[in-house]
Protein backbone atom coordinates (compact mmCIF):
# COMPACT_ATOMS: atom_id res chain seq x y z
CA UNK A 1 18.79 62.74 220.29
CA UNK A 2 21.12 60.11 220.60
CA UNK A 3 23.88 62.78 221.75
CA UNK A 4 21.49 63.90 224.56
CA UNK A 5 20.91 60.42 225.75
CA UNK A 6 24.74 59.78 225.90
CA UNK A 7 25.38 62.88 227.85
CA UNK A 8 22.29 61.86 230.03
CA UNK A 9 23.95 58.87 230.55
CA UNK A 10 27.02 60.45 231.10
CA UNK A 11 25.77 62.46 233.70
CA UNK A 12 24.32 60.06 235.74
CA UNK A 13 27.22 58.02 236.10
CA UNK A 14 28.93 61.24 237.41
CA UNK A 15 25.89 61.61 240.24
CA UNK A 16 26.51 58.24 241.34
CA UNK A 17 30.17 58.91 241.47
CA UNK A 18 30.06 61.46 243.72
CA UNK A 19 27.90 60.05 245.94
CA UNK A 20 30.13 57.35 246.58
CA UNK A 21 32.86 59.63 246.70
CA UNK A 22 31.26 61.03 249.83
CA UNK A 23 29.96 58.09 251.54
CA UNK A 24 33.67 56.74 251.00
CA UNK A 25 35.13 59.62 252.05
CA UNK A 26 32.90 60.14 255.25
CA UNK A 27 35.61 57.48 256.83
CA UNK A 28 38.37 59.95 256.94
CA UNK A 29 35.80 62.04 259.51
CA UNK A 30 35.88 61.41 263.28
CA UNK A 31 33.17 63.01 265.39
CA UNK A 32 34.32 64.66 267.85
CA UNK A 33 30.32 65.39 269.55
CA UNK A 34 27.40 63.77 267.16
CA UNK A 35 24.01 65.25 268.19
CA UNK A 36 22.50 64.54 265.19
CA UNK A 37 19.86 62.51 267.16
CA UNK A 38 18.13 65.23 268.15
CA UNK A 39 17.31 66.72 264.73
CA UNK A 40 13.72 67.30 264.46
CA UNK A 41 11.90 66.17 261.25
CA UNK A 42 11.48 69.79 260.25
CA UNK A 43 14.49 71.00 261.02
CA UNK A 44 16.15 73.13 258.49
CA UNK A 45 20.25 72.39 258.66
CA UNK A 46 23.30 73.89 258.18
CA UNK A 47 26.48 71.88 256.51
CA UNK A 48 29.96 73.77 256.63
CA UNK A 49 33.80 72.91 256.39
CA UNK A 50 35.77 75.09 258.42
CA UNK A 51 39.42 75.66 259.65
CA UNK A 52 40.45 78.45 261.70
CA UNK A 53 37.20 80.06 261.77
CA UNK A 54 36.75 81.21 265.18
CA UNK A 55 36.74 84.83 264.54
CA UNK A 56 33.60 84.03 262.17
CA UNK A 57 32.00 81.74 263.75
CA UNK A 58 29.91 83.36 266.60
CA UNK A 59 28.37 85.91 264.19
CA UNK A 60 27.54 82.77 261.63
CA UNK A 61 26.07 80.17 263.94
CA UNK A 62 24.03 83.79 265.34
CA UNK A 63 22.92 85.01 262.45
CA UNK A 64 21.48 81.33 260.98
CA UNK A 65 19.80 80.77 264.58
CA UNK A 66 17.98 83.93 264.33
CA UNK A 67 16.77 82.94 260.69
CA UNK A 68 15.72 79.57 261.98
CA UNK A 69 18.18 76.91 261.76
CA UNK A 70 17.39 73.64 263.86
CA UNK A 71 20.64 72.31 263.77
CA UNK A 72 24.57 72.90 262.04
CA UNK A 73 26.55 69.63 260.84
CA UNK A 74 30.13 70.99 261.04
CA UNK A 75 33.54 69.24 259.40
CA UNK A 76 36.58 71.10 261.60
CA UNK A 77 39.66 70.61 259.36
CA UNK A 78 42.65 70.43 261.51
CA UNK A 79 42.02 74.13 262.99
CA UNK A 80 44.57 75.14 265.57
CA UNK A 81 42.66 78.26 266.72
CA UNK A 82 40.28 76.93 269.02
CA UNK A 83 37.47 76.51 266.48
CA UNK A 84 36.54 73.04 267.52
CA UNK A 85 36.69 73.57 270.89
CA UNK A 86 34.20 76.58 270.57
CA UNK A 87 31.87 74.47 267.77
CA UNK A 88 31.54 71.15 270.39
CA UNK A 89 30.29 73.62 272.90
CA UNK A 90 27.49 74.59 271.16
CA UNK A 91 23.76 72.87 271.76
CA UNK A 92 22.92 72.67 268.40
CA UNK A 93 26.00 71.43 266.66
CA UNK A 94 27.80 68.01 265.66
CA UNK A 95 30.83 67.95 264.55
CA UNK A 96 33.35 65.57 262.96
CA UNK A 97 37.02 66.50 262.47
CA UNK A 98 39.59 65.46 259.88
CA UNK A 99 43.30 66.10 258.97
CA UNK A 100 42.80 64.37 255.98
CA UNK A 101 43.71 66.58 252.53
CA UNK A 102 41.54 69.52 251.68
CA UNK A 103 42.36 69.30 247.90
CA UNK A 104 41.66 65.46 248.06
CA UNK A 105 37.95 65.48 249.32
CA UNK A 106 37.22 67.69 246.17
CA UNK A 107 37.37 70.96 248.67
CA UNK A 108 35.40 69.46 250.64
CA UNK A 109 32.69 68.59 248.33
CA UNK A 110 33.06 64.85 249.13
CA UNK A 111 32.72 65.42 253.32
CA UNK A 112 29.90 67.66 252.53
CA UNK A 113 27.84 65.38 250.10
CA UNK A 114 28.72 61.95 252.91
CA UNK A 115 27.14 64.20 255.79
CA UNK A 116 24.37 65.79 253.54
CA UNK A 117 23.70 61.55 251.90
CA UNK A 118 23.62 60.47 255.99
CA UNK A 119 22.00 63.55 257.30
CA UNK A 120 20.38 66.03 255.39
CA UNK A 121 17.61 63.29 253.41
CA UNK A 122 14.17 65.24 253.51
CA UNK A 123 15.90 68.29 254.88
CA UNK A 124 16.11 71.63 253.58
CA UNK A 125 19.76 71.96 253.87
CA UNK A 126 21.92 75.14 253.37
CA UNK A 127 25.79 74.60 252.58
CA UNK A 128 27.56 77.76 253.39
CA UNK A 129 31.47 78.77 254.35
CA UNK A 130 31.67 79.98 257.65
CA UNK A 131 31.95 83.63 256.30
CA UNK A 132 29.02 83.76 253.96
CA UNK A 133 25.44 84.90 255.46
CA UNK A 134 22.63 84.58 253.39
CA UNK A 135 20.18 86.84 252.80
CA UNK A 136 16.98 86.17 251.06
CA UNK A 137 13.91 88.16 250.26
CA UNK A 138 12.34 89.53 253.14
CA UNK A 139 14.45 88.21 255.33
CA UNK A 140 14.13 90.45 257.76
CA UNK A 141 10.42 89.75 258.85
CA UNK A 142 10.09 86.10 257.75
CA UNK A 143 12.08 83.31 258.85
CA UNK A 144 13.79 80.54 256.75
CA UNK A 145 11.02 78.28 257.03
CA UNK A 146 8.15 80.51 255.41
CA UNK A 147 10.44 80.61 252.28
CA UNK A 148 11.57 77.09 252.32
CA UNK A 149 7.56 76.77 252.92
CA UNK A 150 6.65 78.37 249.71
CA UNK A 151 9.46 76.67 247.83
CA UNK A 152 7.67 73.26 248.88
CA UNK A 153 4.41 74.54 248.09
CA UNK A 154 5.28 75.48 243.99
CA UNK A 155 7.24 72.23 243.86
CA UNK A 156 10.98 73.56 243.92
CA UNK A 157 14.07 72.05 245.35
CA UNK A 158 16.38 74.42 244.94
CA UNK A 159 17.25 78.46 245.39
CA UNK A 160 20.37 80.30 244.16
CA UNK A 161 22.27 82.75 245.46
CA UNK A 162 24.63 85.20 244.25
CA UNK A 163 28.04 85.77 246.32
CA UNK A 164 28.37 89.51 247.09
CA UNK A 165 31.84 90.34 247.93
CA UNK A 166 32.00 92.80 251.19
CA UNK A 167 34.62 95.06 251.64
CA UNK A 168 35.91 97.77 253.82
CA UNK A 169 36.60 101.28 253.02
CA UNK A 170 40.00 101.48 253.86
CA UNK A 171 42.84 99.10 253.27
CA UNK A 172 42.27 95.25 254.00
CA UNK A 173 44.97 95.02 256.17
CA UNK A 174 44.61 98.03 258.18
CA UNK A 175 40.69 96.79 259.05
CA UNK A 176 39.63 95.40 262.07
CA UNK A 177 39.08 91.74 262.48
CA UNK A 178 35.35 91.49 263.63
CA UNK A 179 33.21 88.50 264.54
CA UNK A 180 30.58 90.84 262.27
CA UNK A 181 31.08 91.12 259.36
CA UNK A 182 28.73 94.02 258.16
CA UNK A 183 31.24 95.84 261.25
CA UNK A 184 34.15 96.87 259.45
CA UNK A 185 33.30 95.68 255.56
CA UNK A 186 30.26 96.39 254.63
CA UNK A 187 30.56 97.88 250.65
CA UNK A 188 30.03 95.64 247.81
CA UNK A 189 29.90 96.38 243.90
CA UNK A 190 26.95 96.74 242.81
CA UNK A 191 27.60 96.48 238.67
CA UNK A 192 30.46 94.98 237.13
CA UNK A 193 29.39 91.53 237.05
CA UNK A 194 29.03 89.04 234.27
CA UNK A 195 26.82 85.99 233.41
CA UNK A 196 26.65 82.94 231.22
CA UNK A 197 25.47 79.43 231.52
CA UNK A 198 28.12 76.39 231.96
CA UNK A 199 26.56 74.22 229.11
CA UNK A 200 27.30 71.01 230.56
CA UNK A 201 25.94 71.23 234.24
CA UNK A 202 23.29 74.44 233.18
CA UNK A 203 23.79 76.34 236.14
CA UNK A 204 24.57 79.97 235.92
CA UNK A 205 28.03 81.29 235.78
CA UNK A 206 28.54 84.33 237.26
CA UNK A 207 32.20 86.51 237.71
CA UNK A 208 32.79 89.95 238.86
CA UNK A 209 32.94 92.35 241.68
CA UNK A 210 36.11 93.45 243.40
CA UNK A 211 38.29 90.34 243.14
CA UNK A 212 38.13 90.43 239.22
CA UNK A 213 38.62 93.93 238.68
CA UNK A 214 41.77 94.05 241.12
CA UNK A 215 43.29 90.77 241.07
CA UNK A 216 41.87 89.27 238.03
CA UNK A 217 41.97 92.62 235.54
CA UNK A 218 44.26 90.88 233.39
CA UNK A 219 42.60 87.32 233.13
CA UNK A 220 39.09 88.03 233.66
CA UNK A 221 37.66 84.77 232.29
CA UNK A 222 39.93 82.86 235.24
CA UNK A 223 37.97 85.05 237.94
CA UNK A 224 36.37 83.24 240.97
CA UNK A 225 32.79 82.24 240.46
CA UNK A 226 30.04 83.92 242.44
CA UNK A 227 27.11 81.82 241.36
CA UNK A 228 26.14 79.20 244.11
CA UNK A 229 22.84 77.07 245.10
CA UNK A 230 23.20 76.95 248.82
CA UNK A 231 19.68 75.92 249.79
CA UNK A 232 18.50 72.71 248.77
CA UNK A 233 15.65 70.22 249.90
CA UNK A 234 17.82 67.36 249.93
CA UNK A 235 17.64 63.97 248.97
CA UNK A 236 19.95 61.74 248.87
CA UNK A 237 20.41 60.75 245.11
CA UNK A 238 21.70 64.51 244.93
CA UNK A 239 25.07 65.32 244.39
CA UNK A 240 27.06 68.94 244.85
CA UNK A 241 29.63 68.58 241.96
CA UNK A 242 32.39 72.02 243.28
CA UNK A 243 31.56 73.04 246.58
CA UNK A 244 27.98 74.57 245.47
CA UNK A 245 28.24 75.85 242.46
CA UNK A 246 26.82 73.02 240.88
CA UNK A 247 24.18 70.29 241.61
CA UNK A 248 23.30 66.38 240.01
CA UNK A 249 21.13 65.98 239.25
CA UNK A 250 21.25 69.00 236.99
CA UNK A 251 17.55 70.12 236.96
CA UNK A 252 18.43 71.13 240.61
CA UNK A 253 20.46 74.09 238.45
CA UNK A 254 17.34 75.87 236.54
CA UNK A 255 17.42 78.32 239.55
CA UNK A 256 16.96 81.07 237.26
CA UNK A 257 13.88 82.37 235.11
CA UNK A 258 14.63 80.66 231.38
CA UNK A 259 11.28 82.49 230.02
CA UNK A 260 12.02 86.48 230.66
CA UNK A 261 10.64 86.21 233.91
CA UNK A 262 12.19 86.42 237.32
CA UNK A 263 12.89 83.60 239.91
CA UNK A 264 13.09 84.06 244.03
CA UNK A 265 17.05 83.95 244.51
CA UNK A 266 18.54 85.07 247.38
CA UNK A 267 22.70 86.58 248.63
CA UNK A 268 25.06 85.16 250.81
CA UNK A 269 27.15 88.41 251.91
CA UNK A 270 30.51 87.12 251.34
CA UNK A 271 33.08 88.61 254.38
CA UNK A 272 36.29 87.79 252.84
CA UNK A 273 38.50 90.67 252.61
CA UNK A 274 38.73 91.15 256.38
CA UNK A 275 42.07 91.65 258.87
CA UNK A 276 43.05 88.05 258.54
CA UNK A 277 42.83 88.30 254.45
CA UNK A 278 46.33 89.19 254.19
CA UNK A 279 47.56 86.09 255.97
CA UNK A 280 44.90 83.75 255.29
CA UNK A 281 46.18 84.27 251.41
CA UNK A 282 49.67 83.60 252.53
CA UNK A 283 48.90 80.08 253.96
CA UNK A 284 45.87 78.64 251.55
CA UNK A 285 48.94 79.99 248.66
CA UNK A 286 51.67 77.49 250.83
CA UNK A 287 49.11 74.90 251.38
CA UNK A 288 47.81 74.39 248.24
CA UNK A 289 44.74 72.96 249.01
CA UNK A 290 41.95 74.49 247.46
CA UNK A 291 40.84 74.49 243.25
CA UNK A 292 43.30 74.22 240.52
CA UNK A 293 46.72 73.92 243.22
CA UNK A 294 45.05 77.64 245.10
CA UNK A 295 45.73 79.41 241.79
CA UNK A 296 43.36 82.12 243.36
CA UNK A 297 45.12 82.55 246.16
CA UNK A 298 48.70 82.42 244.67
CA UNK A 299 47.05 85.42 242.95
CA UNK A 300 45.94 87.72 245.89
CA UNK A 301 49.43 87.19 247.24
CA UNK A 302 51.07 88.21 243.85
CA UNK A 303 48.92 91.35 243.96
CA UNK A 304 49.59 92.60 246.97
CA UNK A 305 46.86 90.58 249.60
CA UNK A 306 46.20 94.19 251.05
CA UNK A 307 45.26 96.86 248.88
CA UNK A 308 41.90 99.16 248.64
CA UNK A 309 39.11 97.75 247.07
CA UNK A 310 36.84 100.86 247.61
CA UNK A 311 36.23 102.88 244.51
CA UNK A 312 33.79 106.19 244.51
CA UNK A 313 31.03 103.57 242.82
CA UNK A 314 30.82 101.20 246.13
CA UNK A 315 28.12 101.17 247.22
CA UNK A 316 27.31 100.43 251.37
CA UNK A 317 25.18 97.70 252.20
CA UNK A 318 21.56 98.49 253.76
CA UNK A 319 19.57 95.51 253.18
CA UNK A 320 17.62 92.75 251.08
CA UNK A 321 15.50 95.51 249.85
CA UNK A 322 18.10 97.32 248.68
CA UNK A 323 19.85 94.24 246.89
CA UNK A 324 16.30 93.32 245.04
CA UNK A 325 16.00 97.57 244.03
CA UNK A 326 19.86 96.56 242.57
CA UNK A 327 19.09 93.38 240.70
CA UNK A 328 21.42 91.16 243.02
CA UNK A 329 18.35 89.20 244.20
CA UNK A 330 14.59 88.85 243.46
CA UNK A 331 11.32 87.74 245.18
CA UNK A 332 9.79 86.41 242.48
CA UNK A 333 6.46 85.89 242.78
CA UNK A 334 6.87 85.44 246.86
CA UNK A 335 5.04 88.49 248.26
């Protein structure tokens, strides 16, 4: 007892950390066009840090419209591409920009838990990376809001997501850079995946897919995690704790069935091995920036940041139906 109480403890000084991590660290952002005036009180939002993401961008700020976004909260991070010229065109986005250190806003955890403490109270708030797309259970004939709906309505404040690694058939580097993503890289793994629970934080931990069998074979444990909790009704004593692999507090975590059962989780279809892969690798590697000094990246350019991740057992994507037939997502007991 008195060990759980200490960790409790423990814990909550760690919430209350990070949340004044990110209202300290919401300083180093300027806005560059703030329209967050205009979000309505229902308004389901989108938070994202992005840098150099023009390519992805039109087909991400699409696809989330069509699902029912009200409004996207952008942090540009010194992109040179034209990404924050295209973002502070758009209606329904504010932006803030920020040349300030990747690495030292937690990867961007700390920008992302200032604008989600200033903005996102009372919101049900998706954090996503400019090329992830979620999918959720039928998602293709009822918009955000009916699930975010039914998630108020049994009392839950959170829904995870597994991160499905697309792919094209041929060689990274030889595949077209598309603005969509399902285009030119649309297989995915469907086995091979592995799952545990972090014992400190309780949310699932989940490794596999293409990156661990062909640039991880060899240190599977030190694989990139593919568990994440993108949707959350937010409130502002919440905390991400890595970009969102992790909430505070942790009850936000139980996004899984602990009784046999099963619990609505959705997929964000991850688009990372696309025509820019192979240089993309090359700079996060030089920069440094991201977890643990870019240890993942140093990897993909030690491997070869170009090779064929298509085996005879890929499998092409097709839908949420699909995923659910797979075991990649459920709908619970949403019907």
């Amino acid at each position: 007892m008195r060990r759980r109480l200490g960790e409790s403890y423990a814990l909550r000084w760690e919430r209350r950390r990070y949340i004044a991590r990110g209202r300290w660290k919401r300083r180093e952002l300027t806005p560059v066009v703030d329209r967050a005036s205009g979000i309505g009180q229902r308004d389901i939002l989108v938070f994202s840090t992005v840098r150099n993401e023009i390519a992805s961008l039109p087909h991400f700020v699409d696809h989330y419209r069509r699902i029912g976004v009200g409004h996207f909260l952008f942090v540009d991070n010194g992109s040179t591409d034209g990404t924050g010229d295209w973002l502070a065109s758009q209606p329904d986005v504010s932006l803030w920009r920020t040349d300030a250190r990747y690495g030292a806003s937690r990867c961007g955890a700390d920008w992302m838990n200032g604008l989600l403490h200033r903005h996102g109270h009372g919101h049900w708030t998706l954090t996503a990376d400019a090329d992830e797309l979620l999918v959720y259970p039928y998602c293709d004939c009822r918009p955000l809001a009916a699930l975010c709906d039914w998630l108020d309505a049994g009392g839950v404040r959170a829904m995870g997501a597994m991160l499905l690694d697309l792919y094209p058939r041929g060689a990274i580097d030889e595949t077209d850079d598309r603005s969509d993503i399902l285009a030119g890289a649309g297989w995915f793994d469907s086995a091979n995946y592995v799952i545990s629970v972090n014992p400190r934080y309780r949310n699932l931990w989940i490794q596999g897919g293409p990156r661990m069998r062909t640039f991880f074979a060899d240190e599977p444990r030190r694989a990139p995690a593919l568990n994440k909790i993108p949707l959350v009704r937010w409130d502002r004593s919440y905390a991400y704790v890595a970009s969102t692999h992790a909430l505070l507090p942790r009850g936000l975590n139980h996004v899984y069935a602990r009784d046999g059962g099963e619990r609505t989780c959705g997929v964000l279809l991850h688009a990372k091995f696309t025509g820019r892969f192979a240089g993309r690798a090359r700079d996060e590697a030089a920069r440094a920036e991201h977890f643990d000094g870019a240890r993942e990246y140093r990897r993909y350019v030690e491997v070869r940041a170009g090779p064929v991740l298509w085996t005879p057992q890929s499998v092409r994507y097709e839908g949420w139906r699909q995923l659910e037939r797979l075991g990649l997502m459920s709908a619970g007991s949403w019907a």
